[in-house]
C-alpha atoms as a PDB file:
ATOM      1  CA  UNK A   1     -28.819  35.169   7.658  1.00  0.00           C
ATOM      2  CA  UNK A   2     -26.602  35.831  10.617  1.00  0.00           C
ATOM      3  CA  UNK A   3     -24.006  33.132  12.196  1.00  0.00           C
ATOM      4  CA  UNK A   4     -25.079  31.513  15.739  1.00  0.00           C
ATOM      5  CA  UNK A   5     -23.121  32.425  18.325  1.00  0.00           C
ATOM      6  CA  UNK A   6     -21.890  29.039  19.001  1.00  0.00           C
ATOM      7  CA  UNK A   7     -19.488  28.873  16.037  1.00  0.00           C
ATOM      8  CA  UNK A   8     -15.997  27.419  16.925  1.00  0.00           C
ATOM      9  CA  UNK A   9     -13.855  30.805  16.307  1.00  0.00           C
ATOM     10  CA  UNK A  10     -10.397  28.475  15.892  1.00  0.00           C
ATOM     11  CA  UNK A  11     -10.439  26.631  12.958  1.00  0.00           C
ATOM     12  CA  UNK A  12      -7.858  23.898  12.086  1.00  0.00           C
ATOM     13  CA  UNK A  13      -4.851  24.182  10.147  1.00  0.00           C
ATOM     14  CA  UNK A  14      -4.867  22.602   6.422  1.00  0.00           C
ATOM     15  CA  UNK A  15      -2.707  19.743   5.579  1.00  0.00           C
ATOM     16  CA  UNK A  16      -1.589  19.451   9.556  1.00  0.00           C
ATOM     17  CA  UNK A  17      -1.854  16.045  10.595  1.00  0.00           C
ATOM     18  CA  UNK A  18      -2.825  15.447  14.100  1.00  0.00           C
ATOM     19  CA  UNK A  19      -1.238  11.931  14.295  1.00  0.00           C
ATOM     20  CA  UNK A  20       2.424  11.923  13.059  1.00  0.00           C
ATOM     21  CA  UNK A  21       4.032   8.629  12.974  1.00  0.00           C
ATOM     22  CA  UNK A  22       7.080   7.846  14.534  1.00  0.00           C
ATOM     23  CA  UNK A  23       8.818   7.457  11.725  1.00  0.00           C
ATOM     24  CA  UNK A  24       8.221  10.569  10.106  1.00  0.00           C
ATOM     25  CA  UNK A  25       6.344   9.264   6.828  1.00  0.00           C
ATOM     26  CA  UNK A  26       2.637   9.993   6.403  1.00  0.00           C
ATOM     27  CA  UNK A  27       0.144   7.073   5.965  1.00  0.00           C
ATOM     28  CA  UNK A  28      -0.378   7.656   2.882  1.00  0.00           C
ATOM     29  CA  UNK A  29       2.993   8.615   1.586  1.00  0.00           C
ATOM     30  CA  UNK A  30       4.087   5.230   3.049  1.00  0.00           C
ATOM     31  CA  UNK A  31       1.414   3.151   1.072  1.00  0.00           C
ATOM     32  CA  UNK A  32       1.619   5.645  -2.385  1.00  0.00           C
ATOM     33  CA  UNK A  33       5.663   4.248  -2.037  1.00  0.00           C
ATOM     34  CA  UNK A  34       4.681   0.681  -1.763  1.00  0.00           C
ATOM     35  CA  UNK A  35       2.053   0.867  -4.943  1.00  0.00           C
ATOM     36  CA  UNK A  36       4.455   2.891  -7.313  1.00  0.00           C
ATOM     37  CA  UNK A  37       7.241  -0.194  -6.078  1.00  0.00           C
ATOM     38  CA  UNK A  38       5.008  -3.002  -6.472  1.00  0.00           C
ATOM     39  CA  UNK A  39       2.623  -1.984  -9.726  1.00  0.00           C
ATOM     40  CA  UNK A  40       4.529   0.464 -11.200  1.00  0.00           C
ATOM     41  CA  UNK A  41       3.688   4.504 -11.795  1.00  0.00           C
ATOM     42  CA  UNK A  42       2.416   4.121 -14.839  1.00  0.00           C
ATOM     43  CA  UNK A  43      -1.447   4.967 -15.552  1.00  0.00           C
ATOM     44  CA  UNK A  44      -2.117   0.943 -16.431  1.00  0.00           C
ATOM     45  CA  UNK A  45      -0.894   0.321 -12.549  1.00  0.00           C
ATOM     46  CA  UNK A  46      -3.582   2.833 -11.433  1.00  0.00           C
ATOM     47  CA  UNK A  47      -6.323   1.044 -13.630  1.00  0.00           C
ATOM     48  CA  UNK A  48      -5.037  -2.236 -12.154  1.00  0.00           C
ATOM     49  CA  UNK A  49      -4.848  -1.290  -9.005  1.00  0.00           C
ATOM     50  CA  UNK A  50      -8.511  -0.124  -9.392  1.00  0.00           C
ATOM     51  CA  UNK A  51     -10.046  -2.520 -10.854  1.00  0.00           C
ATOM     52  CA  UNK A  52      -8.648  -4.951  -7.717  1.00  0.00           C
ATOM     53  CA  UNK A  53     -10.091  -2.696  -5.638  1.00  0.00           C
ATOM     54  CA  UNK A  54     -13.148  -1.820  -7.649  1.00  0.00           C
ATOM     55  CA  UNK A  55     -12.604   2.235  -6.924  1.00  0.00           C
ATOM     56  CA  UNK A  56     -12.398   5.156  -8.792  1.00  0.00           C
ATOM     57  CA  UNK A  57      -9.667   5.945 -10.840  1.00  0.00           C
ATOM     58  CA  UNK A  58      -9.001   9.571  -9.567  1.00  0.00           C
ATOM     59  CA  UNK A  59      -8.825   7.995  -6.180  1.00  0.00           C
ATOM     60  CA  UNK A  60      -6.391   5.591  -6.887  1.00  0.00           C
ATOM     61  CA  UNK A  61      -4.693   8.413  -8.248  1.00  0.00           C
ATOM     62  CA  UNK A  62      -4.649  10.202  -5.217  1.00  0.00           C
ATOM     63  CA  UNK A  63      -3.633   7.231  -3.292  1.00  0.00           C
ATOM     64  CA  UNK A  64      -0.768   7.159  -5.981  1.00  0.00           C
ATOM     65  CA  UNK A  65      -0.073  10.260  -5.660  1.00  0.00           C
ATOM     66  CA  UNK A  66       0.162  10.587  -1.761  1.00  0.00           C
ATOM     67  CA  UNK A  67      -3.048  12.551  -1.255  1.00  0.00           C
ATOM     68  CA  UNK A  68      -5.244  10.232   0.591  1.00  0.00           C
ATOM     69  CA  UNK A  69      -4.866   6.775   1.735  1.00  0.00           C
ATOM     70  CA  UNK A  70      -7.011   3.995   0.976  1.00  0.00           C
ATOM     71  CA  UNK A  71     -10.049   3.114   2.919  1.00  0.00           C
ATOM     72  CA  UNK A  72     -10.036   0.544   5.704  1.00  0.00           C
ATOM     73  CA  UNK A  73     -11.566  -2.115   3.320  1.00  0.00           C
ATOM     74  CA  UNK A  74      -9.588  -1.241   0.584  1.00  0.00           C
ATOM     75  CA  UNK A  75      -6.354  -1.580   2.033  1.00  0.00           C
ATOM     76  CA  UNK A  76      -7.164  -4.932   2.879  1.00  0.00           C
ATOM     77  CA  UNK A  77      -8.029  -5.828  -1.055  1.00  0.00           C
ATOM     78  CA  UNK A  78      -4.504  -4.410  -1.295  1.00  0.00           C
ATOM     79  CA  UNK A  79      -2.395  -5.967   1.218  1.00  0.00           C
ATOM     80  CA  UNK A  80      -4.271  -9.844  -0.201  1.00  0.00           C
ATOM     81  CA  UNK A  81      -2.299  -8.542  -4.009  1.00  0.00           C
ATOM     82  CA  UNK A  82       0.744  -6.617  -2.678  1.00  0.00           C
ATOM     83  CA  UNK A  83       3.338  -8.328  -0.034  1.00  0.00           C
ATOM     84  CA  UNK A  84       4.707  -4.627  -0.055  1.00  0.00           C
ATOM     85  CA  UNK A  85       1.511  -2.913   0.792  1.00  0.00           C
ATOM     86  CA  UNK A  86       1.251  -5.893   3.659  1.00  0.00           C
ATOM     87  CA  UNK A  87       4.627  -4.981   4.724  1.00  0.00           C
ATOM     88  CA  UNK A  88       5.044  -1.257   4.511  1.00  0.00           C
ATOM     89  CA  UNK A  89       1.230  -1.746   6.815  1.00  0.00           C
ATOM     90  CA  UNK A  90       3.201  -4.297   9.536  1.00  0.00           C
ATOM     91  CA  UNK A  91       6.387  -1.418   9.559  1.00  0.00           C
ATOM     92  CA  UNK A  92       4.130   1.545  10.279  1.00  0.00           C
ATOM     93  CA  UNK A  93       2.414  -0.283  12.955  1.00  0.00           C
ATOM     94  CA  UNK A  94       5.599  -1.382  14.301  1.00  0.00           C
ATOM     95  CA  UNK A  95       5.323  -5.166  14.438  1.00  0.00           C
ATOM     96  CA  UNK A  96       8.427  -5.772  12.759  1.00  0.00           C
ATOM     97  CA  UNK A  97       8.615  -9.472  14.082  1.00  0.00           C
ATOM     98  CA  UNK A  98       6.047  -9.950  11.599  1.00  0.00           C
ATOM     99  CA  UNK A  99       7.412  -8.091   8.979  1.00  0.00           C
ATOM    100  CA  UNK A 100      10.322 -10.787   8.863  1.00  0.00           C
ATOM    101  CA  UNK A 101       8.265 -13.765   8.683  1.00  0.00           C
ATOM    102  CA  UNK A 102       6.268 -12.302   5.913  1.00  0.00           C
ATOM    103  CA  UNK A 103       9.649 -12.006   4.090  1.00  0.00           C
ATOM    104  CA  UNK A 104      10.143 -15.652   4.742  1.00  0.00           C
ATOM    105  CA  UNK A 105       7.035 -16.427   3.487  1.00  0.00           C
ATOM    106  CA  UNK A 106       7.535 -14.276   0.228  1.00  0.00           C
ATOM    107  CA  UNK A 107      11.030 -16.154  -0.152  1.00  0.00           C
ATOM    108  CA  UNK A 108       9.766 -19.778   0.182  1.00  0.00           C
ATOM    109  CA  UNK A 109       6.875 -19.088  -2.720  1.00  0.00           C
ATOM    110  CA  UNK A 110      10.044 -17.701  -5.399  1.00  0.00           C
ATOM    111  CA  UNK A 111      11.793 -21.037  -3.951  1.00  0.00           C
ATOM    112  CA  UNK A 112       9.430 -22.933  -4.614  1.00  0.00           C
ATOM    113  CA  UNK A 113       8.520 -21.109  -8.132  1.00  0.00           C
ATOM    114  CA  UNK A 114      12.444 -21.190  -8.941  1.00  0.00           C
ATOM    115  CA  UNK A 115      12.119 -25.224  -8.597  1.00  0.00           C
ATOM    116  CA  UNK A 116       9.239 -25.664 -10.285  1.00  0.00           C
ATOM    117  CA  UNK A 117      11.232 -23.560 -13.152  1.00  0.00           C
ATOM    118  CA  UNK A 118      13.899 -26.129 -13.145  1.00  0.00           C
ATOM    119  CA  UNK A 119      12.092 -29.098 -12.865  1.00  0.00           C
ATOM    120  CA  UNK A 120      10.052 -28.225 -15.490  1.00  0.00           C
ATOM    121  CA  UNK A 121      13.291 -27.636 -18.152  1.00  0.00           C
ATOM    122  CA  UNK A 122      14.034 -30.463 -20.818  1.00  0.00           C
ATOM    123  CA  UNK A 123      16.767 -32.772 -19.574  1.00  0.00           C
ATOM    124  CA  UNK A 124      20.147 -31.980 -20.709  1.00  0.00           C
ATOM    125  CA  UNK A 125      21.801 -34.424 -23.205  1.00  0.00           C
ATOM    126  CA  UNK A 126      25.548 -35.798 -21.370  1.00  0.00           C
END
């Protein structure tokens, strides 16, 4: 069998990105960072993380590992379970406005959890 003639004779780099973000970090560098901070490195984490998502394990790894990024859809699953994920998503598309009112947000729910907490201790004796 011979090759057509219409073959592309340059063929692309491996492992070159063709978008590089402004701040230097990869995609999915960026979100592997924000998983190992937010569930952990260990391989319970990557079950977790995959049985939220309903993937496969060895892709979570990879996502884990910095490989490959989640998909479109399951970034989403991941950014309703993981401020951090939401976060690290709002910094790398540079709407840093809402980055701080998603840190509000975070801050009222542990204020409001750290209240709870103290209205539900036994009174004190005087």
């Amino acid at each position: 069998m011979s090759f057509s003639k219409k073959d592309r004779k340059v063929q692309s780099k491996s492992g070159r990105s063709f978008h590089e973000p402004r701040d230097g970090v990869p995609f999915a560098e960026a979100i592997a960072e924000a998983l190992k901070t937010e569930f952990g490195g260990t391989p319970s984490a990557r079950k977790t993380v995959s049985q939220l998502t309903r993937s496969n394990e060895r892709a979570v790894r990879n996502w884990f590992d910095g490989k490959n990024g989640p998909s479109g859809e399951n970034l989403v699953i991941l950014m309703r379970h993981s401020d951090l994920v939401l976060r690290t998503m709002l910094t790398l598309a540079d709407r840093h406005d809402l980055v701080v009112a998603v840190g509000l947000a975070v801050l009222r729910r542990q204020l409001v959890e750290a209240v709870a907490a103290i209205d539900g201790l036994p009174p004190q004796p005087s």
